[in-house]
PDB file of N, CA and C in Angstrom:
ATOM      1  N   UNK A   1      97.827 107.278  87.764  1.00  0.00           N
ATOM      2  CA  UNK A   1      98.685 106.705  88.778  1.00  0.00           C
ATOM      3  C   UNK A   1      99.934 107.561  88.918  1.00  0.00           C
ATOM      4  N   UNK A   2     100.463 107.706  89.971  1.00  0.00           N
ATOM      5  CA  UNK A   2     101.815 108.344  90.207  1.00  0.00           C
ATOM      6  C   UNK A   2     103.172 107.415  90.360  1.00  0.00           C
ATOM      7  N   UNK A   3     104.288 108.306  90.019  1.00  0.00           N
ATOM      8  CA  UNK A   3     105.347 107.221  90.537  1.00  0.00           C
ATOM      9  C   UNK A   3     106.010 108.193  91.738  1.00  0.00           C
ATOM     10  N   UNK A   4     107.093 107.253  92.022  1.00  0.00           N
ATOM     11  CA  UNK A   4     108.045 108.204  93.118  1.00  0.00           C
ATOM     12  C   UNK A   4     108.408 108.896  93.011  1.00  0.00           C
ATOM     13  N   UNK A   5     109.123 109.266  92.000  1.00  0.00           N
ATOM     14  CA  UNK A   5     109.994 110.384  91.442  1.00  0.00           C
ATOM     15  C   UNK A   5     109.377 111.727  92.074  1.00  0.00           C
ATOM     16  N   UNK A   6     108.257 112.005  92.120  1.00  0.00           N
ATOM     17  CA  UNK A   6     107.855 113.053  92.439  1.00  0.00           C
ATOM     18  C   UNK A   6     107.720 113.232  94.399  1.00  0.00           C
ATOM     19  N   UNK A   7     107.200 112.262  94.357  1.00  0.00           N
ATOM     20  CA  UNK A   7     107.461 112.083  95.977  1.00  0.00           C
ATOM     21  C   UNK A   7     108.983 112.186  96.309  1.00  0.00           C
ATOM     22  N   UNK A   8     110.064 111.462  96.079  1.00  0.00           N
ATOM     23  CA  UNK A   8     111.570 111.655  96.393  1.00  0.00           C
ATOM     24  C   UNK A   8     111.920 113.188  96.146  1.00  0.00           C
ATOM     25  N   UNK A   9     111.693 113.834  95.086  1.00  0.00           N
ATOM     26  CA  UNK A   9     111.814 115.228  95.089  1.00  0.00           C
ATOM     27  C   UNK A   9     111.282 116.122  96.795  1.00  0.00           C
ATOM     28  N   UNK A  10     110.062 115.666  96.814  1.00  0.00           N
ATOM     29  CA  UNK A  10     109.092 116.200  97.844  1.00  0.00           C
ATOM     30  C   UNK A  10     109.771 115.837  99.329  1.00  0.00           C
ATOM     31  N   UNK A  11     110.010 114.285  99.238  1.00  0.00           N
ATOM     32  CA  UNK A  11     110.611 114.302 100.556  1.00  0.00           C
ATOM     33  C   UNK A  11     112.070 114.946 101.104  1.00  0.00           C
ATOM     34  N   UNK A  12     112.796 115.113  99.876  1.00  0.00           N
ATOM     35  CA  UNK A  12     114.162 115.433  99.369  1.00  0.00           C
ATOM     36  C   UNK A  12     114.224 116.759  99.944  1.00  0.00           C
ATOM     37  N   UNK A  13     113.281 117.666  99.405  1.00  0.00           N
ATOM     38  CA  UNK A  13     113.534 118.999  99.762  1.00  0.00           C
ATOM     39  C   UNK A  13     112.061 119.869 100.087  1.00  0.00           C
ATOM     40  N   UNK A  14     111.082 119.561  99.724  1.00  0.00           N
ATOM     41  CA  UNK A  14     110.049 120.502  99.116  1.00  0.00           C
ATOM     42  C   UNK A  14     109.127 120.090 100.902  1.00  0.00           C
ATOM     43  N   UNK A  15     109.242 119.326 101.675  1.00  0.00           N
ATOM     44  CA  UNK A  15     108.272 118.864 102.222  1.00  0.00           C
ATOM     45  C   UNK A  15     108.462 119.511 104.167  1.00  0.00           C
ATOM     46  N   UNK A  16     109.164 120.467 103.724  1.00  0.00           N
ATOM     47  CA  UNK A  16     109.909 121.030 105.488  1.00  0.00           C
ATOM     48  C   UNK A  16     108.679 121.992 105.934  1.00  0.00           C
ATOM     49  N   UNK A  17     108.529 121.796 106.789  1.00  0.00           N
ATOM     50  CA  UNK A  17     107.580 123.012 108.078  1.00  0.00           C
ATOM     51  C   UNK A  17     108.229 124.510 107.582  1.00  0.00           C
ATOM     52  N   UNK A  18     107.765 125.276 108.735  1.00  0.00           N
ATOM     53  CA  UNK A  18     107.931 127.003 108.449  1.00  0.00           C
ATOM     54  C   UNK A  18     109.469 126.702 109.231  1.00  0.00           C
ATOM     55  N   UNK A  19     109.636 125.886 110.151  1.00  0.00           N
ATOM     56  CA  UNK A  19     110.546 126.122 110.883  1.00  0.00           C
ATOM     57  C   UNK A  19     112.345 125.272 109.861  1.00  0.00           C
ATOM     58  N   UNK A  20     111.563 124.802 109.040  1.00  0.00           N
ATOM     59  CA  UNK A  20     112.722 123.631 108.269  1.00  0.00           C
ATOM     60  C   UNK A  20     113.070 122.394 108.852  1.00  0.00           C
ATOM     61  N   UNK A  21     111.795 122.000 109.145  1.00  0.00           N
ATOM     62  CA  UNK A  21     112.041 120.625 110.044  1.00  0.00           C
ATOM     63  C   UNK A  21     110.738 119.499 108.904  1.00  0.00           C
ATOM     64  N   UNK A  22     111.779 118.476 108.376  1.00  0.00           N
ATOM     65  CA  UNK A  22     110.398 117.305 107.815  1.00  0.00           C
ATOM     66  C   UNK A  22     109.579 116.889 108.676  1.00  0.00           C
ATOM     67  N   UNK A  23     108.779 116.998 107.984  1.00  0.00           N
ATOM     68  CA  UNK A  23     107.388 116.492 108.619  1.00  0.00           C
ATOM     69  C   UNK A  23     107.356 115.042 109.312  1.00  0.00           C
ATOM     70  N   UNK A  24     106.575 114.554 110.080  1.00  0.00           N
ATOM     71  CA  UNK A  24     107.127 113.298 110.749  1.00  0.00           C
ATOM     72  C   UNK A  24     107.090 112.197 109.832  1.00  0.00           C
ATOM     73  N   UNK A  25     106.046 112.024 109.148  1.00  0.00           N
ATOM     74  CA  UNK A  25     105.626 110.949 108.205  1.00  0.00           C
ATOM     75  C   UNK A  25     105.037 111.684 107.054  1.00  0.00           C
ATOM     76  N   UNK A  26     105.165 110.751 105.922  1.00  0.00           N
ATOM     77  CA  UNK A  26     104.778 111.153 104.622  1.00  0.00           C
ATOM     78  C   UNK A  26     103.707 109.777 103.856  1.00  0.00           C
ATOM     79  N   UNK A  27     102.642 110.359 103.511  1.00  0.00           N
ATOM     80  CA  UNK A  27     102.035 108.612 102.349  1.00  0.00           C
ATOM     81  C   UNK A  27     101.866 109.771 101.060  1.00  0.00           C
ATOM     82  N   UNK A  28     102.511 108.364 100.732  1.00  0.00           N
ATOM     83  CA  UNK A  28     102.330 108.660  98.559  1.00  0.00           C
ATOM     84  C   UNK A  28     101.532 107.853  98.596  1.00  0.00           C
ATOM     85  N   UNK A  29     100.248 108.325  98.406  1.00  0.00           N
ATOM     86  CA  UNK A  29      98.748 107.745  97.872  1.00  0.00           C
ATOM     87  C   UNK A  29      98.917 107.048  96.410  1.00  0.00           C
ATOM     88  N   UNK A  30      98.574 106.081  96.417  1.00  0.00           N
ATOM     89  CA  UNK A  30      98.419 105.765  94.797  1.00  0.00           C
ATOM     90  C   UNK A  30      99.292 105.526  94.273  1.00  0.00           C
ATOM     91  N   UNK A  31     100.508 104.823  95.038  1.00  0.00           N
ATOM     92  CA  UNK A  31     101.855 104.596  94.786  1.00  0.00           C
ATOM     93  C   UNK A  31     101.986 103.196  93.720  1.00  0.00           C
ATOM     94  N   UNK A  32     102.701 102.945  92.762  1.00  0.00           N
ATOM     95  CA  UNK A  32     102.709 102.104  92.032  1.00  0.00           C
ATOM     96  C   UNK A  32     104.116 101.080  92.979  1.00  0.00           C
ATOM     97  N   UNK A  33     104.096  99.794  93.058  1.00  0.00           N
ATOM     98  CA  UNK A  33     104.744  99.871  94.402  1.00  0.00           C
ATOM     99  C   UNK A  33     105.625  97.975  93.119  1.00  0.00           C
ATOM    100  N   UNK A  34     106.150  97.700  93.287  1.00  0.00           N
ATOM    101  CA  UNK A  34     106.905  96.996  92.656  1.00  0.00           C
ATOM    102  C   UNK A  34     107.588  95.989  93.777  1.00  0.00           C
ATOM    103  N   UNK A  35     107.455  94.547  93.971  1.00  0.00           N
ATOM    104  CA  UNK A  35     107.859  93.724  94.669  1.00  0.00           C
ATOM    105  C   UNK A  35     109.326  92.961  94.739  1.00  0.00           C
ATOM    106  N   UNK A  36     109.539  93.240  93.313  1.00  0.00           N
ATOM    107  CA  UNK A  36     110.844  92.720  92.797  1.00  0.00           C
ATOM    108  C   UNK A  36     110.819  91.428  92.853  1.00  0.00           C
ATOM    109  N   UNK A  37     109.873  90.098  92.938  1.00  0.00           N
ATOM    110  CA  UNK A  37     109.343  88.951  92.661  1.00  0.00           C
ATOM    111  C   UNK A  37     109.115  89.219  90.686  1.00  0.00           C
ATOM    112  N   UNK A  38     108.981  89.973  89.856  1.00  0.00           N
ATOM    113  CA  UNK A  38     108.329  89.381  89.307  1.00  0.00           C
ATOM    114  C   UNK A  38     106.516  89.606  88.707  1.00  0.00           C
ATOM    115  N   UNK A  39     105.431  89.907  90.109  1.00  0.00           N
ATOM    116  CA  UNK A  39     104.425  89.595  89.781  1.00  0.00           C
ATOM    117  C   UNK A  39     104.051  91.189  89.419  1.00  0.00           C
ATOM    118  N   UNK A  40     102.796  91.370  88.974  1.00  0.00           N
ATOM    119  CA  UNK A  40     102.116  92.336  88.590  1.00  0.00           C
ATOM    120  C   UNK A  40     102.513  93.783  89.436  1.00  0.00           C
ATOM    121  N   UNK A  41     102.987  94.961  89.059  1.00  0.00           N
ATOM    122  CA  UNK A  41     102.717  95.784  90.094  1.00  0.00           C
ATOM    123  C   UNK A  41     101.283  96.217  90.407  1.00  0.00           C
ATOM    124  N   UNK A  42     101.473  96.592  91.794  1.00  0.00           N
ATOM    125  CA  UNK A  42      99.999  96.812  92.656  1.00  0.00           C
ATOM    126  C   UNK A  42     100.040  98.254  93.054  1.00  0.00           C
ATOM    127  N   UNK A  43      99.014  99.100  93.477  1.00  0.00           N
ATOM    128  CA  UNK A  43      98.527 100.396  93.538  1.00  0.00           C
ATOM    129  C   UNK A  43      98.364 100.155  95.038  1.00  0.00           C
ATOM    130  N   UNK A  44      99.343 101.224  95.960  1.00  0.00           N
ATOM    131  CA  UNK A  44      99.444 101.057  97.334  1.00  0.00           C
ATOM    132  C   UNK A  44      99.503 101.982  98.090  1.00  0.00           C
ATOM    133  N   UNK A  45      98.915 102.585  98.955  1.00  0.00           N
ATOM    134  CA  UNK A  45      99.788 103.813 100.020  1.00  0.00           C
ATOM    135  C   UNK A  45     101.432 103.180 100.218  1.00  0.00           C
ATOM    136  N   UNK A  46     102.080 104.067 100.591  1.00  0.00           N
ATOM    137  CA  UNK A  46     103.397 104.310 100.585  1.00  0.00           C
ATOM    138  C   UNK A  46     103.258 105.198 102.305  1.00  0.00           C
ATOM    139  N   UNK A  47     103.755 104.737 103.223  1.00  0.00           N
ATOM    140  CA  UNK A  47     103.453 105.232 104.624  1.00  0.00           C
ATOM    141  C   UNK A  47     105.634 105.329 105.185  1.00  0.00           C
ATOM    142  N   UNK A  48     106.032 106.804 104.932  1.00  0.00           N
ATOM    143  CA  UNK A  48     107.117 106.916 105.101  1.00  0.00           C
ATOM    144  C   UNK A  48     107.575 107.878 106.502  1.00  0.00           C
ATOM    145  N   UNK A  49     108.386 107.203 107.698  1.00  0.00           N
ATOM    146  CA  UNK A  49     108.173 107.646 108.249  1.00  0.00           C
ATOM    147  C   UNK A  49     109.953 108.495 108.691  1.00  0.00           C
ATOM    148  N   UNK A  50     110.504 109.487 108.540  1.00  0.00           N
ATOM    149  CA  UNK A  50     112.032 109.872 109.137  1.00  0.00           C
ATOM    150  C   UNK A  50     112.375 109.513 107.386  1.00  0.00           C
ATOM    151  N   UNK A  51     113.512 108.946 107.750  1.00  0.00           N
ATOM    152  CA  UNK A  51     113.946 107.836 106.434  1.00  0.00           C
ATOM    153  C   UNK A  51     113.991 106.762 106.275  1.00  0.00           C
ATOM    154  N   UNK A  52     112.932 105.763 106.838  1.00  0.00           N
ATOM    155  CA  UNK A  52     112.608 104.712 107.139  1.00  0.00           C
ATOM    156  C   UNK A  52     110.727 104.783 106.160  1.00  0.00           C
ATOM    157  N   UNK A  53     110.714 103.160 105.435  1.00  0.00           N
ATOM    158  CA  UNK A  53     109.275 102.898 104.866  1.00  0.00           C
ATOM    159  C   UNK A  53     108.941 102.328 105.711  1.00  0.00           C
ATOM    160  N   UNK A  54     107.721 103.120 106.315  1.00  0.00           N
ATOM    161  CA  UNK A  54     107.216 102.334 107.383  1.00  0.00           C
ATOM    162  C   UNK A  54     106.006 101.555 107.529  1.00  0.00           C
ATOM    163  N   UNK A  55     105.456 101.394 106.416  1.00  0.00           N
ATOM    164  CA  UNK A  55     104.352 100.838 106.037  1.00  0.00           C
ATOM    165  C   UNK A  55     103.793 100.473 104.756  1.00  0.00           C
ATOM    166  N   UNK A  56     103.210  99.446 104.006  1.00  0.00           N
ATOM    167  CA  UNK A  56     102.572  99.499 102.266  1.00  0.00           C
ATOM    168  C   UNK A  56     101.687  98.728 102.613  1.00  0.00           C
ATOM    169  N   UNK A  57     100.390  99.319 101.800  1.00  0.00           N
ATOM    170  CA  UNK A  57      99.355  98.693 101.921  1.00  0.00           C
ATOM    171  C   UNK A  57      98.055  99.643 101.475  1.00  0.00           C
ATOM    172  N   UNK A  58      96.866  99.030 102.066  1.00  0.00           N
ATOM    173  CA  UNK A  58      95.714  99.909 101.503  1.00  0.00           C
ATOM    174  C   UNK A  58      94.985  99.732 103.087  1.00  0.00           C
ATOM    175  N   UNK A  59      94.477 101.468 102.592  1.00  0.00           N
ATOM    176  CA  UNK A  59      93.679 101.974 104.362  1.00  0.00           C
ATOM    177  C   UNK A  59      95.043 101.873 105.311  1.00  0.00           C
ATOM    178  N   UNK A  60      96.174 102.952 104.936  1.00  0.00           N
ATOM    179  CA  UNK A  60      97.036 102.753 105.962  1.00  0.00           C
ATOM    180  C   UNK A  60      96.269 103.664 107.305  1.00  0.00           C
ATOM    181  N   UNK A  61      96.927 103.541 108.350  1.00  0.00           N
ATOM    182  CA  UNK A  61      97.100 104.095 109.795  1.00  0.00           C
ATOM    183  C   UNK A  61      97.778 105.491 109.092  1.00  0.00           C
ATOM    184  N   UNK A  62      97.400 106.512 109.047  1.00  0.00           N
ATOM    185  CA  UNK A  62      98.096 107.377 108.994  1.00  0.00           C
ATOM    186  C   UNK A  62      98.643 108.301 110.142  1.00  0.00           C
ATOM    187  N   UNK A  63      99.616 108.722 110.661  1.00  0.00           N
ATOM    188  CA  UNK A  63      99.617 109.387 111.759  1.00  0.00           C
ATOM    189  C   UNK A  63      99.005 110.641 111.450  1.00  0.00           C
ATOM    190  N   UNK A  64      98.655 111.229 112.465  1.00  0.00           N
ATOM    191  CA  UNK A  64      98.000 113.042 112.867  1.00  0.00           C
ATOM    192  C   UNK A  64      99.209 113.781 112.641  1.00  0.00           C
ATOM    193  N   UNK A  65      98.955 114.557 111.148  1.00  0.00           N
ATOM    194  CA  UNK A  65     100.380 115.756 110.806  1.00  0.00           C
ATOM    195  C   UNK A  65     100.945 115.214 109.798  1.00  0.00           C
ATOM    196  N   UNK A  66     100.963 114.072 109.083  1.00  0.00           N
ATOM    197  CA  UNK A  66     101.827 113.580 108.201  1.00  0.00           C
ATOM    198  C   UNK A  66     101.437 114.212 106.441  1.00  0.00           C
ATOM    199  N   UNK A  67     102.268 114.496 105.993  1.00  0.00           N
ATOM    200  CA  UNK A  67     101.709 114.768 104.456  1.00  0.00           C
ATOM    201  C   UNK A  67     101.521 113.507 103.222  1.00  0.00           C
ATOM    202  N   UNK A  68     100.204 114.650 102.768  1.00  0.00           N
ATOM    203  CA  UNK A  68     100.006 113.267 101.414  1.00  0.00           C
ATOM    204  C   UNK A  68     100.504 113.770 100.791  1.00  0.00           C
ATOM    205  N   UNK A  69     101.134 113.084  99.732  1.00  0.00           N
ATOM    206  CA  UNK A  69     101.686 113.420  98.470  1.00  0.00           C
ATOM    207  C   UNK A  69     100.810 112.152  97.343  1.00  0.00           C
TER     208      UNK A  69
END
């Protein structure tokens, strides 16, 4: 399983085009994803879009161009 840490690095700096522009959207596959309720953590895509989370869940919509991490 992965955590964020490595994705925040990625989106942080590592994840720019040839031109230095982020990519439109990003999913961290296999994201360990934490509710803050309390219950069990769950294993989720992570669907990030600008600097906005724009999605959690499983079988996301991914857009055309976005990177996995």
């Amino acid at each position: 399983m992965r955590t964020l840490a490595p994705a925040a690095l990625a989106l942080g700096g590592g994840a720019a085009d040839a031109q230095g522009q982020p990519p439109p959207a990003v999913v961290i596959e296999g994201a360990r994803v934490f509710d803050g309720t309390g219950e069990p953590v769950k294993v989720r895509d992570v669907l990030v879009e600008g600097d906005r989370i724009a999605a959690v869940g499983r079988r996301l919509d991914v857009p055309a161009g976005a990177v996995r991490i």
